[in-house]
C-alpha atoms as a PDB file:
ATOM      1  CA  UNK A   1     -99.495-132.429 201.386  1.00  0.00           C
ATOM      2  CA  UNK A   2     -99.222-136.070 200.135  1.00  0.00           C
ATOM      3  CA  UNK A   3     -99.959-134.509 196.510  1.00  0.00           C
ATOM      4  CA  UNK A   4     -97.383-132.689 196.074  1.00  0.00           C
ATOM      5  CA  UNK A   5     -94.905-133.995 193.176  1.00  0.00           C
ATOM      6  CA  UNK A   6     -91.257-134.512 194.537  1.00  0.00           C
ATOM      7  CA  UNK A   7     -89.683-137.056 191.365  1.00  0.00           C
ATOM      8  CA  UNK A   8     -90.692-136.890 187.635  1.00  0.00           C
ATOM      9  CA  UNK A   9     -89.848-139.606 185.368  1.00  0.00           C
ATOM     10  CA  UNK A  10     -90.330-139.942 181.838  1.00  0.00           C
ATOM     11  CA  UNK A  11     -89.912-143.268 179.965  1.00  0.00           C
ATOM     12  CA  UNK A  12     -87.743-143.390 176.803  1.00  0.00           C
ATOM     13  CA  UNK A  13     -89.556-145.003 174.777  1.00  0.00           C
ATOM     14  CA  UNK A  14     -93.603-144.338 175.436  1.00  0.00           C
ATOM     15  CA  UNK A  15     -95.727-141.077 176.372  1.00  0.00           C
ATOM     16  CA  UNK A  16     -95.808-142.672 179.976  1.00  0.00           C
ATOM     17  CA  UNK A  17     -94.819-140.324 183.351  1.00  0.00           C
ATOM     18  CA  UNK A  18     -93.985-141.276 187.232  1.00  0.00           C
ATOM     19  CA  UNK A  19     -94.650-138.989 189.599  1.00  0.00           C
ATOM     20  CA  UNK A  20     -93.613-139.394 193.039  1.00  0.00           C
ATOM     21  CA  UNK A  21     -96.116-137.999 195.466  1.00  0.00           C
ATOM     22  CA  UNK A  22     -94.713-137.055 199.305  1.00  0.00           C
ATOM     23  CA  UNK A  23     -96.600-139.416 200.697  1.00  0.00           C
ATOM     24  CA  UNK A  24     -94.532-141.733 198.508  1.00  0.00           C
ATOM     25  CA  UNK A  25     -96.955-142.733 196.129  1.00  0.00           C
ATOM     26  CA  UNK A  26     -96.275-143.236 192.366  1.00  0.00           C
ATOM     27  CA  UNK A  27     -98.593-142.205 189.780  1.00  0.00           C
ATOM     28  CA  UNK A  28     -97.932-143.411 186.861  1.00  0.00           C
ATOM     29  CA  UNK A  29    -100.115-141.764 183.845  1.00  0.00           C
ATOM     30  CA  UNK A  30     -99.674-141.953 179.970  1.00  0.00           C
ATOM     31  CA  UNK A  31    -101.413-141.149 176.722  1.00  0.00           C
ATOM     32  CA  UNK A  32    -103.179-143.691 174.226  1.00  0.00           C
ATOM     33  CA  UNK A  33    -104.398-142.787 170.919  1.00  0.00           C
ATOM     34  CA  UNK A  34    -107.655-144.404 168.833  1.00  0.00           C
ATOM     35  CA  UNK A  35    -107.818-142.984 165.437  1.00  0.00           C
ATOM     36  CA  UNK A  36    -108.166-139.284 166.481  1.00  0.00           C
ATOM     37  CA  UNK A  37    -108.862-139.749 169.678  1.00  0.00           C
ATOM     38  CA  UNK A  38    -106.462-139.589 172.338  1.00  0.00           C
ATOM     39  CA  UNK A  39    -107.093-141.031 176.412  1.00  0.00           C
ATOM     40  CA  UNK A  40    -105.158-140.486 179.404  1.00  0.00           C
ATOM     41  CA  UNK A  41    -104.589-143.423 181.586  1.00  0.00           C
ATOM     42  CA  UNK A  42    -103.237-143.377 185.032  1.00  0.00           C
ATOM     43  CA  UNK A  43    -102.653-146.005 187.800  1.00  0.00           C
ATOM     44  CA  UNK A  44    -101.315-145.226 191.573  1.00  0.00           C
ATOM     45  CA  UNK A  45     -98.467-147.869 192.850  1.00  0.00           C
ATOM     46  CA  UNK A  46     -98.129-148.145 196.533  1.00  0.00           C
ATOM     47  CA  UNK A  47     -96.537-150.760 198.925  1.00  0.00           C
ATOM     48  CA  UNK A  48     -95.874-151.095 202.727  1.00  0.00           C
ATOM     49  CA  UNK A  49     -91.935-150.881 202.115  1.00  0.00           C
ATOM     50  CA  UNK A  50     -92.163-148.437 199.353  1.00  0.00           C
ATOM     51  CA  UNK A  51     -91.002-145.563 202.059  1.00  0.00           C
ATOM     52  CA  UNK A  52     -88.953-142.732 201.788  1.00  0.00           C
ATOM     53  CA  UNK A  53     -88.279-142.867 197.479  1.00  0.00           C
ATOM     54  CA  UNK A  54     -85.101-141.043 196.221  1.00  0.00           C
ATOM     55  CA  UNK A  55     -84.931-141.828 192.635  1.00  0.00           C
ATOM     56  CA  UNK A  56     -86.926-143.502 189.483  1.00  0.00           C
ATOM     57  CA  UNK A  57     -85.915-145.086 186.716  1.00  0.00           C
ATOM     58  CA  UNK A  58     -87.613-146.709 183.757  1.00  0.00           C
ATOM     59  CA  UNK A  59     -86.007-150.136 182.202  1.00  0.00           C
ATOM     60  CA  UNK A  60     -85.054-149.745 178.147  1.00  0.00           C
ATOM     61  CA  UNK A  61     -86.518-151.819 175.435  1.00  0.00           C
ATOM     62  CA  UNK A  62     -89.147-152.726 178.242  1.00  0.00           C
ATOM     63  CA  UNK A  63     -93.060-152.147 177.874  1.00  0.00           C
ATOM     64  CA  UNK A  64     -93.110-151.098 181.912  1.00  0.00           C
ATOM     65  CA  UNK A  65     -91.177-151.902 184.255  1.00  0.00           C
ATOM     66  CA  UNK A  66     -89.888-148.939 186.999  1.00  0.00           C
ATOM     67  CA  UNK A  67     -87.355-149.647 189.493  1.00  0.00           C
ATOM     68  CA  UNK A  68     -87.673-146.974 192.291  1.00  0.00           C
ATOM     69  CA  UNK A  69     -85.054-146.576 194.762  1.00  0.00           C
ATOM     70  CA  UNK A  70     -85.478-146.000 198.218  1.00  0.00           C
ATOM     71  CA  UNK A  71     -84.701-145.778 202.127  1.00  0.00           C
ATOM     72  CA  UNK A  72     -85.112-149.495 202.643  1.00  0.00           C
ATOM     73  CA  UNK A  73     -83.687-151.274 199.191  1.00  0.00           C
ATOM     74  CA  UNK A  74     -85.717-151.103 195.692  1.00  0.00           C
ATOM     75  CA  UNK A  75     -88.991-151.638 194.103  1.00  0.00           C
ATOM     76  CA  UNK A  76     -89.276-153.158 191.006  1.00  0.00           C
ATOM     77  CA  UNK A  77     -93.321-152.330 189.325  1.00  0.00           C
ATOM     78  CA  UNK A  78     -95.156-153.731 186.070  1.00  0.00           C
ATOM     79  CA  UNK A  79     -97.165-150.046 185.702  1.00  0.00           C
ATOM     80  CA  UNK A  80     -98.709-150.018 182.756  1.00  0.00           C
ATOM     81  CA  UNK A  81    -101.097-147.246 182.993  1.00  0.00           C
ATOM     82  CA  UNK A  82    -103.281-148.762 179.486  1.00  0.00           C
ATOM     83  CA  UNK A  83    -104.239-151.175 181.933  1.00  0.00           C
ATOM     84  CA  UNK A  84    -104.347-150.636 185.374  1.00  0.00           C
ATOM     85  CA  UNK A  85    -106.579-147.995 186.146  1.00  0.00           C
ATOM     86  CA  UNK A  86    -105.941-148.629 190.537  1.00  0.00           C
ATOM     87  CA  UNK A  87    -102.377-150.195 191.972  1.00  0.00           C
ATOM     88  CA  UNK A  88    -103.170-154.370 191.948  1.00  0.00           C
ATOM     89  CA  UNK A  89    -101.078-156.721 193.871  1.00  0.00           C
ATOM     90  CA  UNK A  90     -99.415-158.369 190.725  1.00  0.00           C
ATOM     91  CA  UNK A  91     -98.094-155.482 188.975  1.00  0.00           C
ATOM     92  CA  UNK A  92     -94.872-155.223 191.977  1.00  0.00           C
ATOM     93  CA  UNK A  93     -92.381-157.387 190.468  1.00  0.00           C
ATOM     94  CA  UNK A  94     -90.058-157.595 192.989  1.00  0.00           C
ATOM     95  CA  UNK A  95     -88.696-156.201 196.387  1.00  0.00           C
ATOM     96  CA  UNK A  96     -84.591-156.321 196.015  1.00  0.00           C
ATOM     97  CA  UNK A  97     -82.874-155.663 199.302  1.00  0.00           C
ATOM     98  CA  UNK A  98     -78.610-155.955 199.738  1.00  0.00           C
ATOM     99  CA  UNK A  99     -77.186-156.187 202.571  1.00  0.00           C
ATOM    100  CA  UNK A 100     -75.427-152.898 203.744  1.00  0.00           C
ATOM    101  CA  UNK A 101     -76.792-150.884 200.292  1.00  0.00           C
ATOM    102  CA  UNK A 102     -78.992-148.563 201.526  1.00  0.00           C
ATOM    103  CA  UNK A 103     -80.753-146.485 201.157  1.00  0.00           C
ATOM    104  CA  UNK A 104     -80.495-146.380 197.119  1.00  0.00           C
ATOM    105  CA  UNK A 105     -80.066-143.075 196.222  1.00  0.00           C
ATOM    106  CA  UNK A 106     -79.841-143.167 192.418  1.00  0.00           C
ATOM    107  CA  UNK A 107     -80.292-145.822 189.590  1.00  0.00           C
ATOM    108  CA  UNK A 108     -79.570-146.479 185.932  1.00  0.00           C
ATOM    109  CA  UNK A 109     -80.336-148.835 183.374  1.00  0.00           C
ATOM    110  CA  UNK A 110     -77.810-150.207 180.966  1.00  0.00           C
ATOM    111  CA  UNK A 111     -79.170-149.211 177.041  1.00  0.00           C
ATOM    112  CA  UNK A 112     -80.259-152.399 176.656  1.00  0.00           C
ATOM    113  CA  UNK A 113     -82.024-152.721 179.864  1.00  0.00           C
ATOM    114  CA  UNK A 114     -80.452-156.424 180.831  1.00  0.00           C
ATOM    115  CA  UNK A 115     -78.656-154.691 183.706  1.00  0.00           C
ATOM    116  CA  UNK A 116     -79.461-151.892 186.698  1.00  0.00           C
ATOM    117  CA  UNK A 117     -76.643-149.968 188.380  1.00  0.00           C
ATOM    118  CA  UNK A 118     -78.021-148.769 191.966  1.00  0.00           C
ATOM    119  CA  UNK A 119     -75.894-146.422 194.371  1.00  0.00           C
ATOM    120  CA  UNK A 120     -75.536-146.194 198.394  1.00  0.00           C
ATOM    121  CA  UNK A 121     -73.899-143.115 199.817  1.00  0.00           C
ATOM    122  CA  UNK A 122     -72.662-145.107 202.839  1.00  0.00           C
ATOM    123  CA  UNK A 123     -71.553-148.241 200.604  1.00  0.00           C
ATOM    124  CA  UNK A 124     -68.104-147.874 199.204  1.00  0.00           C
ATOM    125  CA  UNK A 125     -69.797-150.232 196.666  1.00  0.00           C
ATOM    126  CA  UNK A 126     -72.140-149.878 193.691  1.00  0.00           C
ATOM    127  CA  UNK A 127     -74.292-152.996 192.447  1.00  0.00           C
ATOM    128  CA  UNK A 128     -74.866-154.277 189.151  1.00  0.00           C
ATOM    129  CA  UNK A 129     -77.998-156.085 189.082  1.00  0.00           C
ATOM    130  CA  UNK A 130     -78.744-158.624 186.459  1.00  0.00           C
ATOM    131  CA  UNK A 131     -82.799-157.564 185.804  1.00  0.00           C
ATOM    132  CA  UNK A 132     -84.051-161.330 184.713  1.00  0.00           C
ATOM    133  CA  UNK A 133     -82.271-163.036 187.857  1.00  0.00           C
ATOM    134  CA  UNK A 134     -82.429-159.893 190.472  1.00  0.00           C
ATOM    135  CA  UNK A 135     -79.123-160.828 191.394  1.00  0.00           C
ATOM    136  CA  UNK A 136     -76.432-158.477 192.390  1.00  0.00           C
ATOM    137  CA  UNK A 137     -72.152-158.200 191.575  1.00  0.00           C
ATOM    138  CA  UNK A 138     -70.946-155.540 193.777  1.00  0.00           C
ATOM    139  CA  UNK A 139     -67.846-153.305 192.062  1.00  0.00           C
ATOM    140  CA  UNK A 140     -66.242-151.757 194.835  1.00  0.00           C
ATOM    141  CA  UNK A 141     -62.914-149.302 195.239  1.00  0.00           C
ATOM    142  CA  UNK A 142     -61.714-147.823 197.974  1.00  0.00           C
ATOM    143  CA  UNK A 143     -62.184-143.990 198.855  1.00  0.00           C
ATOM    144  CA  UNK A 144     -64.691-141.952 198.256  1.00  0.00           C
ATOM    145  CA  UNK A 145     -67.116-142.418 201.276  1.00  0.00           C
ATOM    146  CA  UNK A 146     -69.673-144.135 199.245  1.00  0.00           C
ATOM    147  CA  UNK A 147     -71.345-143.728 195.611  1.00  0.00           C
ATOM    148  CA  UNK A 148     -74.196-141.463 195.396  1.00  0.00           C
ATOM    149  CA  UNK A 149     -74.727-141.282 192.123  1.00  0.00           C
ATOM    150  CA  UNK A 150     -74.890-143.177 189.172  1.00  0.00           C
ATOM    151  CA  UNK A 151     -75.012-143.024 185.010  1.00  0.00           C
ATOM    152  CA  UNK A 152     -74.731-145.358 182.347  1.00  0.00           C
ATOM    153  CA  UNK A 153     -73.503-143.830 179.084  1.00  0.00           C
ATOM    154  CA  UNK A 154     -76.030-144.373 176.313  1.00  0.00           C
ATOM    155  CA  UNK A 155     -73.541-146.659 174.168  1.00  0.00           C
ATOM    156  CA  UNK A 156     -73.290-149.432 176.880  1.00  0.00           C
ATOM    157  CA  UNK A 157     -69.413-148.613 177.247  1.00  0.00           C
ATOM    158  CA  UNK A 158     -69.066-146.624 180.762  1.00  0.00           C
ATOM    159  CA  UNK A 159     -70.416-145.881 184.298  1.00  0.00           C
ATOM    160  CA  UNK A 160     -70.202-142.646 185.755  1.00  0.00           C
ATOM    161  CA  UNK A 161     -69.792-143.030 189.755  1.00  0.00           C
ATOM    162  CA  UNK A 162     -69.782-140.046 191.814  1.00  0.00           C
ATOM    163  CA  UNK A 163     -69.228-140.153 195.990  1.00  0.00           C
ATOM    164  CA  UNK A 164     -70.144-138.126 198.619  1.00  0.00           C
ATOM    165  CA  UNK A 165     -66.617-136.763 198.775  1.00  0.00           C
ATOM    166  CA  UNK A 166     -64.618-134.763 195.646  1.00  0.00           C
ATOM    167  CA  UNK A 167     -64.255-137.808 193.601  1.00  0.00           C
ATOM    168  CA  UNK A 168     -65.445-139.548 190.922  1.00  0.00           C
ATOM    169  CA  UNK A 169     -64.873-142.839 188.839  1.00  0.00           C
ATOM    170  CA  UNK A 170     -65.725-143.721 185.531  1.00  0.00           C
ATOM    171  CA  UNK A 171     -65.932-147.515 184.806  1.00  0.00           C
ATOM    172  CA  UNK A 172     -65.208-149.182 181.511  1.00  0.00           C
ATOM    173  CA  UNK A 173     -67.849-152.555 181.031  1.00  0.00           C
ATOM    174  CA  UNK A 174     -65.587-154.514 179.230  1.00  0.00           C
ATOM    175  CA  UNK A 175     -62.938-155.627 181.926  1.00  0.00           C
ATOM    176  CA  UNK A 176     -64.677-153.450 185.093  1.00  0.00           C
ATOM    177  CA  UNK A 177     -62.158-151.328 185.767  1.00  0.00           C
ATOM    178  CA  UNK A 178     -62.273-147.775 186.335  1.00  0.00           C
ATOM    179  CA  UNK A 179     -60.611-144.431 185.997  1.00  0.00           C
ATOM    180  CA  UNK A 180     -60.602-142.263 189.162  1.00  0.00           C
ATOM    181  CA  UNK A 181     -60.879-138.615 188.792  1.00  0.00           C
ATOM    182  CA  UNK A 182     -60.257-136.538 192.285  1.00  0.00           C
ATOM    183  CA  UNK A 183     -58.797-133.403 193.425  1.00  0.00           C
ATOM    184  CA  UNK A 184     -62.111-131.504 192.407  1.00  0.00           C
ATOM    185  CA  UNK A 185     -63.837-128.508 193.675  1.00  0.00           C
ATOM    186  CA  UNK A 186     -66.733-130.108 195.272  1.00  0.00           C
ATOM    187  CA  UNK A 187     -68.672-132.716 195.438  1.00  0.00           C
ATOM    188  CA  UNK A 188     -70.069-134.056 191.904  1.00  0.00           C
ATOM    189  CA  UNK A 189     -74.209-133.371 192.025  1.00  0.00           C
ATOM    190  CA  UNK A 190     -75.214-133.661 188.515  1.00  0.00           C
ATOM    191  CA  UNK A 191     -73.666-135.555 185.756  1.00  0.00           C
ATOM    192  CA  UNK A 192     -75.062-136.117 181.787  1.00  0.00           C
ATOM    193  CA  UNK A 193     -73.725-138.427 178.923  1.00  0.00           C
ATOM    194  CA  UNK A 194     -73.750-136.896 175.217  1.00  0.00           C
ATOM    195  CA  UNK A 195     -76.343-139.164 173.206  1.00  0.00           C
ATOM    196  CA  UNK A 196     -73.726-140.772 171.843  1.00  0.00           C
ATOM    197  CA  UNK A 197     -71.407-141.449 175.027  1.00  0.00           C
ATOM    198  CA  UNK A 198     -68.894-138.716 173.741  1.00  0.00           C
ATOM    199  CA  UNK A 199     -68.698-136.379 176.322  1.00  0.00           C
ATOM    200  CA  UNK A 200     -69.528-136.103 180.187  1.00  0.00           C
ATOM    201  CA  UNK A 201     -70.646-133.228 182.025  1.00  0.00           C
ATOM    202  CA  UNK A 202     -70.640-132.426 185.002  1.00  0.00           C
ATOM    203  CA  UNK A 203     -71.426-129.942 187.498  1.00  0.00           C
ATOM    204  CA  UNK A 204     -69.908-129.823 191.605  1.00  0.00           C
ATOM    205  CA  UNK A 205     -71.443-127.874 194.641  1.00  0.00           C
ATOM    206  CA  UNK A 206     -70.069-124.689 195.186  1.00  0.00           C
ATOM    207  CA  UNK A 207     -68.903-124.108 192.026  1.00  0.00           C
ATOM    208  CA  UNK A 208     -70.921-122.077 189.317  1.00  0.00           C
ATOM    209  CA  UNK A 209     -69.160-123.813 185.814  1.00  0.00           C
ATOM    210  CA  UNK A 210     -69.993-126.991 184.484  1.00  0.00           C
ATOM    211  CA  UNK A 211     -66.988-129.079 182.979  1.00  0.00           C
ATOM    212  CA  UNK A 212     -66.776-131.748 180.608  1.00  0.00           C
ATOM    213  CA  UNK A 213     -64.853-134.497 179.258  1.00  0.00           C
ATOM    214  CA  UNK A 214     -63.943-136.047 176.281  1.00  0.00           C
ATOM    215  CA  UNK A 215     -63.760-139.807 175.526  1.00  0.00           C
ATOM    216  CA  UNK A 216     -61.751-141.257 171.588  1.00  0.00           C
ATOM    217  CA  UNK A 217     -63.179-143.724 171.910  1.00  0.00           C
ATOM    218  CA  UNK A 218     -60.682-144.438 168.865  1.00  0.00           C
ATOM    219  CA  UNK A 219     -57.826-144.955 171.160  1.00  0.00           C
ATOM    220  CA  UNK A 220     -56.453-148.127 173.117  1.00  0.00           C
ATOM    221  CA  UNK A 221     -56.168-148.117 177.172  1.00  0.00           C
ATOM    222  CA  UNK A 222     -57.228-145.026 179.027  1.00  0.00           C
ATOM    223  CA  UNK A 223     -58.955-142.684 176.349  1.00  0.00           C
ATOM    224  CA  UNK A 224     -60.443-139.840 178.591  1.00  0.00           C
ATOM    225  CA  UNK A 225     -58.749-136.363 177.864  1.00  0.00           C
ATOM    226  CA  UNK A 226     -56.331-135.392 180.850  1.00  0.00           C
ATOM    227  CA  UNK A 227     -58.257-132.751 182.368  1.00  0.00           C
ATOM    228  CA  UNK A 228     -61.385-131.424 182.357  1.00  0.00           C
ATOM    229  CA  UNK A 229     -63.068-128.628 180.566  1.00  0.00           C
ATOM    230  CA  UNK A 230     -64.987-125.933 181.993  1.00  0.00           C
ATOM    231  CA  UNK A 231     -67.907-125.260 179.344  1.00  0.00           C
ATOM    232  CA  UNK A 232     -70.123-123.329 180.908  1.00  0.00           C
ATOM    233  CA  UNK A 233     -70.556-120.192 183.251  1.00  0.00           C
ATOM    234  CA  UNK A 234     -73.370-119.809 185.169  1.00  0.00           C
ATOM    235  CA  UNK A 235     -72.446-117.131 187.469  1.00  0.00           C
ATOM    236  CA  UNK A 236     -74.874-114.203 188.277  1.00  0.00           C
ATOM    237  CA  UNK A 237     -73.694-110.731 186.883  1.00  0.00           C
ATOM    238  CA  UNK A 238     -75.293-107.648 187.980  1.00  0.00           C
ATOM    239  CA  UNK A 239     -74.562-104.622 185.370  1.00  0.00           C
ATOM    240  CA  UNK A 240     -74.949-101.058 185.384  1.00  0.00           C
ATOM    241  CA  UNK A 241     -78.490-101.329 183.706  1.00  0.00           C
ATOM    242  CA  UNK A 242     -79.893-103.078 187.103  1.00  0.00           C
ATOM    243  CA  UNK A 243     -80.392-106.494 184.924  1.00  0.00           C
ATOM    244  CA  UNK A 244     -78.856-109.822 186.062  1.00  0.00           C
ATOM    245  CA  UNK A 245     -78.544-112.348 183.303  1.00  0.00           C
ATOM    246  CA  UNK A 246     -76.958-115.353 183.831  1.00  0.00           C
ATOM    247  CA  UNK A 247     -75.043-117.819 182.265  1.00  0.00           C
ATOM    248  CA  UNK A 248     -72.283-117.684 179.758  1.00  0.00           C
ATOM    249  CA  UNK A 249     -70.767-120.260 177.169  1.00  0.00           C
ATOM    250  CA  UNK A 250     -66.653-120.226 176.793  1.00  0.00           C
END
């Protein structure tokens, strides 16, 4: 059924939400108020190449542009539901395609939206992409298998990196270089910045505790604590009552 939802995306800044259909249509639908009135608008996006989408993302500081990742390379649309009310020709930007990155499998946005960090599992490479000139730097280390997903931290300092394999690298913007953290559990699935780029978490398959670490950003050189932190439980307990609650904070 091509309307059933597979991505939601909601944009930082306005009361604007992409949903990815399975038939890999966007619809794109936000909220306007007059006085004390309030409309919904909505607008479907829909191209030839836009085929097999993995991941959304909305650009920062930017009235509405959405890059969408996908099997073939990525999308780049002008979907601004207050004034498109059907998908038009001139609201896709731009079609970005690398050679050897796909498919794109996750994307994020630097805070101040001049940059785009895509991922390819079967790349050993991720891509920064400068937005204005669609052009790409690839930052590439060896190991890993890939990078499958991607997260820049809200205060412009870091990339999180994960690979298909149990490994993960956090980058540093300044210079480009990066810490590699390995030797874990599983495979890293799921990874969040604090608002302030404090703390990472992170969660691997297989394993039922989410971890974090913590960046000083006070200090000089490498300022990541040595290990991480398991912060979270979220194992399934059965007790003698015949109730299963889950979760637990240590």
């Amino acid at each position: 059924d091509g309307a059933i939802a597979k991505l939601i995306c909601w944009h930082p800044e306005f009361d604007w939400i992409a949903i990815t259909r399975q038939d890999d249509s966007i619809e794109v639908k936000g909220g306007l108020s007059y006085g004390h009135n309030r409309e919904i608008h909505s607008c479907v996006l829909r191209d030839s190449r836009q085929v097999g989408i993995t991941c959304l993302q909305w650009r920062p500081r930017s009235h509405a542009m959405l890059a969408v990742g996908m099997e073939s390379g990525l999308l780049l649309w002008n979907a601004d539901p207050s004034v498109m009310q059907s998908r038009l020709a001139s609201s896709l930007l731009r079609y970005d395609r690398y050679p050897g990155h796909v498919p794109v499998t996750s994307l994020s946005f630097s805070p101040d939206g001049h940059f785009l960090v895509s991922a390819c599992p079967v790349n050993s490479a991720m891509l920064i992409w400068d937005v204005t000139l669609g052009v790409a730097t690839p930052l590439q280390r060896i190991g890993g298998g890939g990078v499958s997903l991607v997260s820049w931290s809200p205060d412009s300092l870091r990339v999180f990196a994960a690979t298909p394999s149990p490994l993960f690298r956090i980058w540093e913007c300044n210079r480009w270089s990066c810490e590699k953290w390995s030797n874990l559990s599983g495979r890293c699935v799921a990874a969040s910045w604090s608002p302030v780029g404090e703390y990472l978490l992170f969660a691997m398959e297989g394993d039922h505790c989410i971890y974090y670490i913590h960046c000083d950003r006070s200090q000089q050189g490498s300022s990541f604590s040595a290990t991480a932190v398991k912060c979270a439980d979220l194992s399934t307990y059965t007790f003698e009552s015949g109730t299963s609650p889950s979760g637990g904070v240590s």
